[in-house]
Protein backbone atom coordinates (compact mmCIF):
# COMPACT_ATOMS: atom_id res chain seq x y z
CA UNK A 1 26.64 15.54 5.14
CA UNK A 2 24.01 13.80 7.13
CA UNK A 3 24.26 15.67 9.59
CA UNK A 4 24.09 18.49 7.98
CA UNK A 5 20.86 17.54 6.03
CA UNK A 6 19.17 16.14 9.59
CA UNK A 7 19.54 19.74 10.78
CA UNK A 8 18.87 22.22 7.44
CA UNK A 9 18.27 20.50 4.36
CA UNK A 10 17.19 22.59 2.16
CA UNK A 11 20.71 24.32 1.09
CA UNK A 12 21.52 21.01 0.88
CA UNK A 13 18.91 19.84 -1.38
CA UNK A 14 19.26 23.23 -3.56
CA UNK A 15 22.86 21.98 -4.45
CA UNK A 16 22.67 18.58 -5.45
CA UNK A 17 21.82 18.88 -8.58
CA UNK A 18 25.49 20.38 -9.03
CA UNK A 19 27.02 17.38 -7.79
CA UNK A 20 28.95 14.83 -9.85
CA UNK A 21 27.86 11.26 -10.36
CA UNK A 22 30.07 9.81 -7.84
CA UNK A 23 29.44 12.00 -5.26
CA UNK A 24 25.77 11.38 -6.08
CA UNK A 25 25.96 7.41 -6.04
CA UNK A 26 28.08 8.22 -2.58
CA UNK A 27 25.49 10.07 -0.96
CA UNK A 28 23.13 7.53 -2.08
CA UNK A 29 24.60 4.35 -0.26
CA UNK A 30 24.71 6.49 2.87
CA UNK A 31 21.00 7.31 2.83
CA UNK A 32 20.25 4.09 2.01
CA UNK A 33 21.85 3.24 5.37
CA UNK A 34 20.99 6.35 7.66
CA UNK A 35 18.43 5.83 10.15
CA UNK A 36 14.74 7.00 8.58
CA UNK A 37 14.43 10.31 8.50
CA UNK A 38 12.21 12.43 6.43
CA UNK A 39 14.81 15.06 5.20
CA UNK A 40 16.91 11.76 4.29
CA UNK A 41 13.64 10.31 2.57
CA UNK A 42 13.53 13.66 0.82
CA UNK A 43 17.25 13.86 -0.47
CA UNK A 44 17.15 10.40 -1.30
CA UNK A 45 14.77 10.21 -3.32
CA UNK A 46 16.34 13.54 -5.15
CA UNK A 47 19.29 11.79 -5.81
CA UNK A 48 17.85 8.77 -7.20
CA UNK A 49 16.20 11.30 -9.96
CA UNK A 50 19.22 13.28 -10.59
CA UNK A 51 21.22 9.82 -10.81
CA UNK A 52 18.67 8.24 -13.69
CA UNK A 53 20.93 10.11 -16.04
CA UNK A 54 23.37 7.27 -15.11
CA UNK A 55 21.24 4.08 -14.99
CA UNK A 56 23.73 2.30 -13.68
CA UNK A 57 24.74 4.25 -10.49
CA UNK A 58 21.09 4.36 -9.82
CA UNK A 59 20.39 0.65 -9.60
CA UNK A 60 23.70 0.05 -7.83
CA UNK A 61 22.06 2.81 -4.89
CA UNK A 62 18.86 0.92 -5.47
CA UNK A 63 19.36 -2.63 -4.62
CA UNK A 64 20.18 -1.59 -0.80
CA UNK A 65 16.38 -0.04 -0.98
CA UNK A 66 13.10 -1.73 0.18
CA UNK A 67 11.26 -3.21 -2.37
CA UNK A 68 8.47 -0.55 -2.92
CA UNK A 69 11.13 2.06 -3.39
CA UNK A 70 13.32 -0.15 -5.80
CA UNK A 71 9.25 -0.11 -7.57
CA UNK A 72 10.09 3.61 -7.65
CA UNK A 73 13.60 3.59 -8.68
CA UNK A 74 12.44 0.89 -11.70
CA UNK A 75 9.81 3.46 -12.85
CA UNK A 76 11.95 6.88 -12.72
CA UNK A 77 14.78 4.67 -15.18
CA UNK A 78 12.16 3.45 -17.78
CA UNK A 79 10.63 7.04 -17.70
CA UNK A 80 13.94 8.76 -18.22
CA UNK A 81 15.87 6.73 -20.43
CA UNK A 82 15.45 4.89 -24.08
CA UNK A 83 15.06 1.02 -24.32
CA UNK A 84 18.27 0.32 -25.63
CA UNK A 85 19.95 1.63 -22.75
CA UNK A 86 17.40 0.39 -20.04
CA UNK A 87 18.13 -3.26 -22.03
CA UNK A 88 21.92 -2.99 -22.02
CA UNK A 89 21.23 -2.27 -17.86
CA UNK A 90 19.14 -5.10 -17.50
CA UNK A 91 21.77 -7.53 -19.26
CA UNK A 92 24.32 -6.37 -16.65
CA UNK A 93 22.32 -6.47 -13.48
CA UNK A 94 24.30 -8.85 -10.29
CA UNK A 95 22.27 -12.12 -9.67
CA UNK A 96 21.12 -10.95 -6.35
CA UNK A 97 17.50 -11.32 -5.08
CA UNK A 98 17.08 -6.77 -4.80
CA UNK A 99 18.82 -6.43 -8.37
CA UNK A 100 16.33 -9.39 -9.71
CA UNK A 101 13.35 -6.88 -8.17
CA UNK A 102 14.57 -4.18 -9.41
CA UNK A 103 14.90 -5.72 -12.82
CA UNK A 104 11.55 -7.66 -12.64
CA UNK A 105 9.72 -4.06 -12.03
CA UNK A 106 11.95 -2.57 -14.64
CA UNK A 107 10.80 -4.85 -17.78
CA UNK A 108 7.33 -4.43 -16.66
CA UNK A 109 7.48 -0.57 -16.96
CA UNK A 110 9.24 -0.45 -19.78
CA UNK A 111 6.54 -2.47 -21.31
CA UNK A 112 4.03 0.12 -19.69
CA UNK A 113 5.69 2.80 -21.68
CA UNK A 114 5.58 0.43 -24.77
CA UNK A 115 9.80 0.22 -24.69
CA UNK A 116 10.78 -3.20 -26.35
CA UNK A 117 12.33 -5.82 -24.11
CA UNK A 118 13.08 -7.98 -26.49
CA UNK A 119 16.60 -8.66 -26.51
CA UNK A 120 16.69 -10.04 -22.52
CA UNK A 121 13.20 -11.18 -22.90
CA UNK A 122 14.34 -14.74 -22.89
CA UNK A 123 16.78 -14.46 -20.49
CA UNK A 124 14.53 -12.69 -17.86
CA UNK A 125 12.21 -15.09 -18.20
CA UNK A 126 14.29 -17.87 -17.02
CA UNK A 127 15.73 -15.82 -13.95
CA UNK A 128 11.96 -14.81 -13.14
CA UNK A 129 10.84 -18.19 -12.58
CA UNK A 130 9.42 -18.23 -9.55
CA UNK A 131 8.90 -14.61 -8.82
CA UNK A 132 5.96 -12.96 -8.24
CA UNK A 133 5.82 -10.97 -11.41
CA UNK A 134 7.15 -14.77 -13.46
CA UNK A 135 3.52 -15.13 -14.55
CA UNK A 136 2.73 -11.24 -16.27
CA UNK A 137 3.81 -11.81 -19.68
CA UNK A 138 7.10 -9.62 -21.06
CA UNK A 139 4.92 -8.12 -23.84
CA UNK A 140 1.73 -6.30 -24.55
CA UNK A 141 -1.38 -7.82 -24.07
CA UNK A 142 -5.10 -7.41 -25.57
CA UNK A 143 -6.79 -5.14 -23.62
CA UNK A 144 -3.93 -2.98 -22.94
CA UNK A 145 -3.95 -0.31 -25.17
CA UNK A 146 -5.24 2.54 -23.23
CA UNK A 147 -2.57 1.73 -19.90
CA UNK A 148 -2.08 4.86 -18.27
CA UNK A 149 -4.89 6.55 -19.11
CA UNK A 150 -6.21 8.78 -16.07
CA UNK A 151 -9.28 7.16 -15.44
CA UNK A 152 -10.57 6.38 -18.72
CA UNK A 153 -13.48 7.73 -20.75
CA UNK A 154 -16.84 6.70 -20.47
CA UNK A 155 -19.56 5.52 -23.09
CA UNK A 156 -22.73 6.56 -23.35
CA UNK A 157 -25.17 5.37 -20.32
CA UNK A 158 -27.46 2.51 -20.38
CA UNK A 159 -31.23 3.73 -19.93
CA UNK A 160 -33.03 0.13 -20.34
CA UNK A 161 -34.61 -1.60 -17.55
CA UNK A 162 -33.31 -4.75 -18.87
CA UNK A 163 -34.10 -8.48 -17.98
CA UNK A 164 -34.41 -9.41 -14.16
CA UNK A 165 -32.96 -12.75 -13.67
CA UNK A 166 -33.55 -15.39 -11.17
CA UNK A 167 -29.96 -14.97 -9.50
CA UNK A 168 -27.65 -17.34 -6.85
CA UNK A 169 -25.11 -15.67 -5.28
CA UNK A 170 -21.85 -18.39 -5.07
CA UNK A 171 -18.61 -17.71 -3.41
CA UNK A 172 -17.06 -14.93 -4.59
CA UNK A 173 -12.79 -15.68 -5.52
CA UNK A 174 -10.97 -13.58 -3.68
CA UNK A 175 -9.01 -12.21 -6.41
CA UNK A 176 -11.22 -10.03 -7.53
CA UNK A 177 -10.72 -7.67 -5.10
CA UNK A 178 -6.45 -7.81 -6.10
CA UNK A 179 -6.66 -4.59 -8.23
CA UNK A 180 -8.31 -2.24 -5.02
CA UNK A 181 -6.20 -4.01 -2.53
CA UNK A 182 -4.46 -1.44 -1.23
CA UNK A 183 -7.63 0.49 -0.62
CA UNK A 184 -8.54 -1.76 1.73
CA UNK A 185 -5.68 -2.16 3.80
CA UNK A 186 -4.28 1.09 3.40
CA UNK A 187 -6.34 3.44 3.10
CA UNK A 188 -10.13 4.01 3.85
CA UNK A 189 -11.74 1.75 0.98
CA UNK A 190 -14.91 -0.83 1.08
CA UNK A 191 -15.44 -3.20 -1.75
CA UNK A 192 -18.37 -4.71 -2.77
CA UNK A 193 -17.39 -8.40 -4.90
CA UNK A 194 -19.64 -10.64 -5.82
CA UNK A 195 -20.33 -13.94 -7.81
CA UNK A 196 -23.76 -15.01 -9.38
CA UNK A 197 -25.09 -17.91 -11.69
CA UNK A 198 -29.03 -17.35 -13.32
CA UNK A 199 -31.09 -19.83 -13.79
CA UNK A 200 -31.59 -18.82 -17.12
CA UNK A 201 -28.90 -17.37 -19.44
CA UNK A 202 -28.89 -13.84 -19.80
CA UNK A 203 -27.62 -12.02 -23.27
CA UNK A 204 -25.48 -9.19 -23.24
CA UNK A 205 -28.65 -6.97 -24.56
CA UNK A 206 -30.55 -8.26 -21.94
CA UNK A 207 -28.48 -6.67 -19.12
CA UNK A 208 -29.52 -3.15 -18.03
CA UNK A 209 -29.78 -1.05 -15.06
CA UNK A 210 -33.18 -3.46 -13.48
CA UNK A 211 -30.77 -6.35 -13.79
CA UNK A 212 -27.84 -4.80 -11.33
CA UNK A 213 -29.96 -3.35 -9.26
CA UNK A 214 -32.00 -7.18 -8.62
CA UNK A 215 -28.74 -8.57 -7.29
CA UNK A 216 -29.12 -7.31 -3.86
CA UNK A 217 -25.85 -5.25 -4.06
CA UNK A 218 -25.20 -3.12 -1.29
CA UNK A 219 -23.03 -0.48 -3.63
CA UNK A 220 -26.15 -0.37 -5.92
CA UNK A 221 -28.54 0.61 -2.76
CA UNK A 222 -30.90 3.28 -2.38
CA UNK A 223 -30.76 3.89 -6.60
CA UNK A 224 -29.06 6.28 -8.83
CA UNK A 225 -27.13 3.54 -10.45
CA UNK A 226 -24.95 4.59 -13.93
CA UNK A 227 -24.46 2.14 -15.68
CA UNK A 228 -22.19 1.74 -19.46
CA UNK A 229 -20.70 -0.57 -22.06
CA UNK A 230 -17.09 -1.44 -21.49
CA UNK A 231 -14.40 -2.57 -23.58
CA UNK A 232 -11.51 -5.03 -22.18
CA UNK A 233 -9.45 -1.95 -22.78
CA UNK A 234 -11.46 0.48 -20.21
CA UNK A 235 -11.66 -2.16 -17.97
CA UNK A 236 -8.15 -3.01 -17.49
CA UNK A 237 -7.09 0.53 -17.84
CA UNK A 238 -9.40 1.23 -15.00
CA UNK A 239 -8.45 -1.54 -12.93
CA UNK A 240 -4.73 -0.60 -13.57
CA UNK A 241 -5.39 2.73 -12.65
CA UNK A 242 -6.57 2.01 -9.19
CA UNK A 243 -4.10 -0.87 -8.36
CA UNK A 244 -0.76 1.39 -9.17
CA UNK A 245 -1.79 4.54 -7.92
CA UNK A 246 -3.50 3.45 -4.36
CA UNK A 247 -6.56 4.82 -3.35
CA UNK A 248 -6.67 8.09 -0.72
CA UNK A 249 -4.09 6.94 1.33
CA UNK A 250 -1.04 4.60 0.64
CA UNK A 251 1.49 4.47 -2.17
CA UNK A 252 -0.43 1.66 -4.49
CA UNK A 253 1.55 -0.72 -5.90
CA UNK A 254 3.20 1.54 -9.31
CA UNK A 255 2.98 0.11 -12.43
CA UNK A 256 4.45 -3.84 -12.68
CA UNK A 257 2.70 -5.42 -9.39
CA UNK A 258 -0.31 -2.74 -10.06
CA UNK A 259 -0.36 -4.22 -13.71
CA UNK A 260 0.05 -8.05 -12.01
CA UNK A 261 -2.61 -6.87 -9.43
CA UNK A 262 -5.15 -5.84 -12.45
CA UNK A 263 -4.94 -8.99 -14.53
CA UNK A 264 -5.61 -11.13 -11.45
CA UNK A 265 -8.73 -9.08 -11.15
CA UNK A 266 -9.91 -9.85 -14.55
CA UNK A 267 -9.04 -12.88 -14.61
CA UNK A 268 -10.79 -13.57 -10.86
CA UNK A 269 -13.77 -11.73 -12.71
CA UNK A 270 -13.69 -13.66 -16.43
CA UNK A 271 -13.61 -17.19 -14.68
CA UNK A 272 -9.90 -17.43 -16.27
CA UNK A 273 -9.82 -15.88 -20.03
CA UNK A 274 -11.17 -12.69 -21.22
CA UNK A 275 -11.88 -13.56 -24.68
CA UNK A 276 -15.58 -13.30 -25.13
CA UNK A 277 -17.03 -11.95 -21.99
CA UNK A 278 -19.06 -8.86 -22.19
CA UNK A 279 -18.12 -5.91 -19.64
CA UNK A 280 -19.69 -2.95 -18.11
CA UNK A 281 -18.84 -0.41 -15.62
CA UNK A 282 -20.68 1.39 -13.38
CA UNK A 283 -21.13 3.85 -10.43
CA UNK A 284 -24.21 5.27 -8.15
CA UNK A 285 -25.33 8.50 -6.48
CA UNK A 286 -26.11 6.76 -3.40
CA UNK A 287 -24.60 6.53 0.25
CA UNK A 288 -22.28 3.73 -0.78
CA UNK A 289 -19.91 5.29 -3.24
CA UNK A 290 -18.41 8.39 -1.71
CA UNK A 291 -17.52 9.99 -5.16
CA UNK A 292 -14.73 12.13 -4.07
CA UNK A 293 -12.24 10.48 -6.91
CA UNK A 294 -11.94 6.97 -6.01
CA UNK A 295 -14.74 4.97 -6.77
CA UNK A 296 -14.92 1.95 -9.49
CA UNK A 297 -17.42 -0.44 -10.71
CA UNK A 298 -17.19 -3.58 -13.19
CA UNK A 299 -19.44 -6.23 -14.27
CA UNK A 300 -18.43 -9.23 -16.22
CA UNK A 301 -20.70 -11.63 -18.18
CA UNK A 302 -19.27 -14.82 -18.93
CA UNK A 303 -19.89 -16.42 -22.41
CA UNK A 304 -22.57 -18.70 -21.62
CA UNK A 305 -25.02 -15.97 -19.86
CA UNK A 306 -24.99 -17.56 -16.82
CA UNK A 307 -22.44 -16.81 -14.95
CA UNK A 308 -22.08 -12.33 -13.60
CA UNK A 309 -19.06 -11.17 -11.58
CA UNK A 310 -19.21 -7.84 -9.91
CA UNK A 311 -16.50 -6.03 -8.19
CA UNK A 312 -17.08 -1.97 -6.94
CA UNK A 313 -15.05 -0.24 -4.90
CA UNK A 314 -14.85 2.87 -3.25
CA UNK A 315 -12.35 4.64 -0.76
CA UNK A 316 -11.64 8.89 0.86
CA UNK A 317 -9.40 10.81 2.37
């Protein structure tokens, strides 16, 4: 069968959705172990859709995957199926490090898709200790309502001048940058992060487009800055957005490390906790943001009004 999908796949392809499980889950294992290919790339990841009918023949092909395509397989089961069978999987799953990925991804984007994991909650937690994901709580959070959103609606802009502040940029933590990381590094993408403290505290009311532009910012250069009130909510749906899906190039890192990768962001941004800061996001007509479809901006005040994180980012094909 290989052989003949190296050499003509499509007739091959048209078929499998004819096939029975077995035959499926057989197929499967021997793409999982074929040389790379891209008409085995193609049928492969056919299969793994047509199996999601049958969770359990699809993690069983799974766990012989990579880990960014057992991300994949994790995200095509909690799509397809309901939460008491995803849970019933997840109880069942071998003790072995791919099955533990696969079910680490899985809680996460069943939580995405607001699908309880409450019945091997507990016991998850104790096998994720230590994993990357062991941190992300196994339940909603604040600030999480509008997930999945495609790029989230924006408020009304800011016209004020506002205060300018007598500003000292610090070092900036490097986490910040987490939710646009694979614009960086794959893809085409520049970010512009940055940490300040004011030598007098700034109010919330007091921040307008004067204000952002004073920090010396190159991604607010040359004018045309846009500036708006943000909930948490836009924020981390924003931040979420550009984490899972990648930017221009690259696959981005799908829903549970690209909802890890956003909360390190916000927390990197909030100095720690959200509760309290004031947000705002932003973009410019200038030579810095490209403005194809991948650009992002975020400010954070921190409670006492001295303290302003910034993070932009923007990235093309």
């Amino acid at each position: 069968m290989l052989s003949e999908l190296r050499s003509d796949a499509e007739p091959v392809l048209a078929t499998l959705d004819q096939w029975p499980v077995d035959q499926l889950e057989a197929l499967g294992h021997a793409l999982v172990a074929a040389p790379r290919h891209w008409a085995f790339s193609r049928a492969l990841d056919r299969v793994l859709r047509l199996l999601t009918d049958n969770p359990a023949a699809a993690a069983r092909v799974a766990v012989g995957l990579p880990a960014p395509e057992v991300r994949g397989v994790a995200a095509l089961l909690a799509q397809s199926q309901p939460a008491d069978v995803l849970q019933l999987l997840l109880s069942h799953l071998a003790e072995d490090e791919t099955a533990t990925e696969l079910g680490a991804c899985l809680l996460h984007e069943m939580i995405l898709r607001r699908k309880s994991v409450a019945r091997v909650a507990d016991e998850w937690a104790a096998r994720l200790a230590g994993h990357p994901l062991a941190d992300l709580p196994l339940h909603r959070l604040p600030g999480e309502t509008r997930l999945g959103e495609s790029w989230p609606s924006k408020a009304e802009l800011i016209t004020v001048a506002g205060t300018v502040a007598a500003a000292e940029r610090q070092t900036t933590p490097p986490d910040i940058t987490s939710a646009v990381g694979t614009w960086l590094t794959e893809s085409n993408g520049k970010a512009d992060a940055a940490l300040f403290t004011f030598t007098e505290p700034l109010t919330p009311d007091e921040v307008g487009l004067r204000t952002i532009e004073a920090l010396g910012l190159d991604s607010v250069a040359g004018g045309g800055l846009a500036l708006r009130r943000a909930g948490l909510d836009n924020v981390v749906a924003t931040l979420f957005q550009a984490a899972a899906n990648g930017g221009a190039y690259g696959r981005g890192l799908g829903g549970a490390y690209g909802r890890a990768a956003a909360w390190r962001s916000v927390a990197a941004l909030a100095g720690g906790w959200h509760v309290g800061r004031t947000w705002w996001t932003f973009d410019a007509a200038n030579d810095w943001f490209r403005r194809i479809a991948w650009d992002l901006g975020v400010v954070c005040l921190r409670p006492d009004g001295h303290v302003m994180a910034v993070l932009a980012a923007t990235d093309s094909d």
